[in-house]
N, C-alpha and C. Protein backbone atom coordinates (compact mmCIF):
# COMPACT_ATOMS: atom_id res chain seq x y z
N UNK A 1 3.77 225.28 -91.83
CA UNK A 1 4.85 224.32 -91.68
C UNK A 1 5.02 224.00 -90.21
N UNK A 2 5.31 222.48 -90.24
CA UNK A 2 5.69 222.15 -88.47
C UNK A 2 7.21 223.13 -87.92
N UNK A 3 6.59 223.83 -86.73
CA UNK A 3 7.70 224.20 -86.65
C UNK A 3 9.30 223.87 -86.41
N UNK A 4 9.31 222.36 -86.28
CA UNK A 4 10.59 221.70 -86.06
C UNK A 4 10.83 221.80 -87.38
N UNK A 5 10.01 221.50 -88.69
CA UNK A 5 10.56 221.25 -89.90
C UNK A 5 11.13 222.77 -90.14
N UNK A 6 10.61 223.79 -89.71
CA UNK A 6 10.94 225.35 -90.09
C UNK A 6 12.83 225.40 -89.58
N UNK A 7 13.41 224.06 -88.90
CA UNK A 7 14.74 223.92 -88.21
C UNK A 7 15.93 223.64 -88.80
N UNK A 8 14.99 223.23 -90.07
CA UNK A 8 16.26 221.94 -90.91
C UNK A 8 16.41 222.48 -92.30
N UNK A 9 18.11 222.25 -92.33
CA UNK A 9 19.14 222.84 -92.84
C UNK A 9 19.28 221.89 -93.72
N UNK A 10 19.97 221.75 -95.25
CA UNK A 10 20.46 220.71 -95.99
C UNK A 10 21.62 220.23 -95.03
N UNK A 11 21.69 219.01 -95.55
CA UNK A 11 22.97 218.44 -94.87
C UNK A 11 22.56 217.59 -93.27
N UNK A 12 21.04 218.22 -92.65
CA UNK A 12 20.89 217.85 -91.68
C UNK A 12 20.17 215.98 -92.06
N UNK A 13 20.32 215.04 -90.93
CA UNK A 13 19.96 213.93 -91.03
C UNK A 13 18.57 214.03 -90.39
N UNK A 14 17.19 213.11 -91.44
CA UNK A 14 16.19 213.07 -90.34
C UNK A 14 15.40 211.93 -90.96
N UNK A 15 14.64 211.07 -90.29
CA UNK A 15 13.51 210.39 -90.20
C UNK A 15 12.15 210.57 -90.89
N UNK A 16 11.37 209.63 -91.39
CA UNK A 16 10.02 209.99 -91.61
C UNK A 16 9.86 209.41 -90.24
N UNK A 17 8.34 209.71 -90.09
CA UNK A 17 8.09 209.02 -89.11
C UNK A 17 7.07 208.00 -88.80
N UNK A 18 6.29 208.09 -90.32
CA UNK A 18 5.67 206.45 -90.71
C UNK A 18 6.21 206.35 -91.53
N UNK A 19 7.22 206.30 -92.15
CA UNK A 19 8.08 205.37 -92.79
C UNK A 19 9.67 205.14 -92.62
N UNK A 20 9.53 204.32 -91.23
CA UNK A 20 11.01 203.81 -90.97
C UNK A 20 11.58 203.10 -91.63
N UNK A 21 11.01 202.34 -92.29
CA UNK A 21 11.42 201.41 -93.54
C UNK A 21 12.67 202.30 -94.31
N UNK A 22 12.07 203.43 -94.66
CA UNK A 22 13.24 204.50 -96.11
C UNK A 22 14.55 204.94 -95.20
N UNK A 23 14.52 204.44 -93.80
CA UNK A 23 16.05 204.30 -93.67
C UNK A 23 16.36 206.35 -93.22
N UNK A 24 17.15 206.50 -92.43
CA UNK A 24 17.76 208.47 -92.48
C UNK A 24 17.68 208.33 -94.01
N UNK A 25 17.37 209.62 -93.52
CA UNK A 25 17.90 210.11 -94.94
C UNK A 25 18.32 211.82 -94.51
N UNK A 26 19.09 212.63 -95.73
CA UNK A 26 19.91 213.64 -95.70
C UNK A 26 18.84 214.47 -96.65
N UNK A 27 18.76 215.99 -95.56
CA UNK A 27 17.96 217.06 -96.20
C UNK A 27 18.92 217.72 -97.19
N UNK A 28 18.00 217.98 -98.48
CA UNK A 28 18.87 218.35 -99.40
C UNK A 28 18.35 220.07 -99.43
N UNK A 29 16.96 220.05 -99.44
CA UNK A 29 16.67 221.86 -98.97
C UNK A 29 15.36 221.61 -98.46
N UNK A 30 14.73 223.38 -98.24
CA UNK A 30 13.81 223.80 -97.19
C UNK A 30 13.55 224.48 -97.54
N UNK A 31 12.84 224.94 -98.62
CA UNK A 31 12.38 225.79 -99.12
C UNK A 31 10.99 225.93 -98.94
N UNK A 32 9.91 227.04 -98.01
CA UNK A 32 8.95 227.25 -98.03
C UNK A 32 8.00 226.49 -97.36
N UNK A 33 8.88 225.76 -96.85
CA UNK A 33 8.36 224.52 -96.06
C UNK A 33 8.21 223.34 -96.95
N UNK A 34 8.54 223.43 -98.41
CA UNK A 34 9.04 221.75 -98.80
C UNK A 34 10.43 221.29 -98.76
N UNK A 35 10.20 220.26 -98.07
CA UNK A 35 11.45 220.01 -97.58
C UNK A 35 12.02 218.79 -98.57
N UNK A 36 12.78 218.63 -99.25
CA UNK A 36 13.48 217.30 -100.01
C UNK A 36 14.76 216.78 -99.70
N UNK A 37 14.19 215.24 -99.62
CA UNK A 37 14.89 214.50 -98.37
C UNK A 37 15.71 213.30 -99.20
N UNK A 38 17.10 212.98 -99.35
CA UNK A 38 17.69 211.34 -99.99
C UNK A 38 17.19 210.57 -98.78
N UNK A 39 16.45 209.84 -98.77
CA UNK A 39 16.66 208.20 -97.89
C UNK A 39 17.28 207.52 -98.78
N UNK A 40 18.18 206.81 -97.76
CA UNK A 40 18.96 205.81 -97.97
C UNK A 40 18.00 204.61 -98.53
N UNK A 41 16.90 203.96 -97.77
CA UNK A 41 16.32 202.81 -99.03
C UNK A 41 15.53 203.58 -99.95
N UNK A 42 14.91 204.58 -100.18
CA UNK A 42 13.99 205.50 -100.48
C UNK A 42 14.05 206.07 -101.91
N UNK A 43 15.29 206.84 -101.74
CA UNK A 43 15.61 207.86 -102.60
C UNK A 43 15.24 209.37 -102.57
N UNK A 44 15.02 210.08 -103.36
CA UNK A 44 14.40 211.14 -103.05
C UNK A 44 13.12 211.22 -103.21
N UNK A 45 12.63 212.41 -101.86
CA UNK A 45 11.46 212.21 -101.54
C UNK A 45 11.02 213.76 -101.22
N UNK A 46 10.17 214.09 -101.98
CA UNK A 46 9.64 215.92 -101.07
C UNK A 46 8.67 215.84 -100.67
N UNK A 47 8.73 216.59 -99.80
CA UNK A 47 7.64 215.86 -98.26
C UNK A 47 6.87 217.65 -97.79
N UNK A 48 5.53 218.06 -98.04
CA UNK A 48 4.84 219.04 -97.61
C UNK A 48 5.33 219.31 -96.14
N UNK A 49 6.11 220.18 -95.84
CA UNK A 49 6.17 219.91 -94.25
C UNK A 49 4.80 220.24 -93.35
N UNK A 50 3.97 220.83 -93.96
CA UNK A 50 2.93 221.28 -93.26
C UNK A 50 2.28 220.24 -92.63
N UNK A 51 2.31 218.85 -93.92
CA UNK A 51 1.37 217.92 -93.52
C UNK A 51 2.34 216.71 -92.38
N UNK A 52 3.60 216.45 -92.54
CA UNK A 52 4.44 215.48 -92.00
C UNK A 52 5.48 216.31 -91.24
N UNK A 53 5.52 216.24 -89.63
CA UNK A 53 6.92 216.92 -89.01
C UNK A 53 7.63 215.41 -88.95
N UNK A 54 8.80 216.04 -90.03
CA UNK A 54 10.22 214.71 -89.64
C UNK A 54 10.89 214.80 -88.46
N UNK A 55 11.78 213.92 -87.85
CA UNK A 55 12.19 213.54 -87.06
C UNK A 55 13.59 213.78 -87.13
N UNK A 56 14.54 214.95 -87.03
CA UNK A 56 16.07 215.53 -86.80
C UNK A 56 16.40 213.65 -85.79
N UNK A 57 17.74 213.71 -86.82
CA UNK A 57 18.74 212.48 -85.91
C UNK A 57 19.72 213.25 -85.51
N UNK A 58 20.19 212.87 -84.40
CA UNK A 58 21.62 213.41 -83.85
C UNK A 58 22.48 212.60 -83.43
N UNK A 59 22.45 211.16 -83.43
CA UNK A 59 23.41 210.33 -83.04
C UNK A 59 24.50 210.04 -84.02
């Protein structure tokens, strides 16, 4: 797993990062390094973290 993804908490906001299109979206868990994510245009999405490090928002 990327280790930034090893960071993120449900509840935290983050980015894909080839697909800006799906809008933040809100980590729902982190389990084992799959991480499942709501985007806002998207929906839900579980994402291998091994293969994709997302992008934490903080603004």
């Amino acid at each position: 797993m990327n280790s930034m993804n090893a960071l993120l908490e449900p509840g935290m906001i983050v980015r894909h990062p080839d697909r800006p299109d799906w809008g933040d979206g809100q980590v729902q868990s982190n389990i084992g390094g799959i991480v499942t994510v709501m985007f806002r245009d998207e929906g839900k999405v579980v994402i291998d973290g091994s293969r994709v490090a997302l992008i934490a928002v903080f603004d």
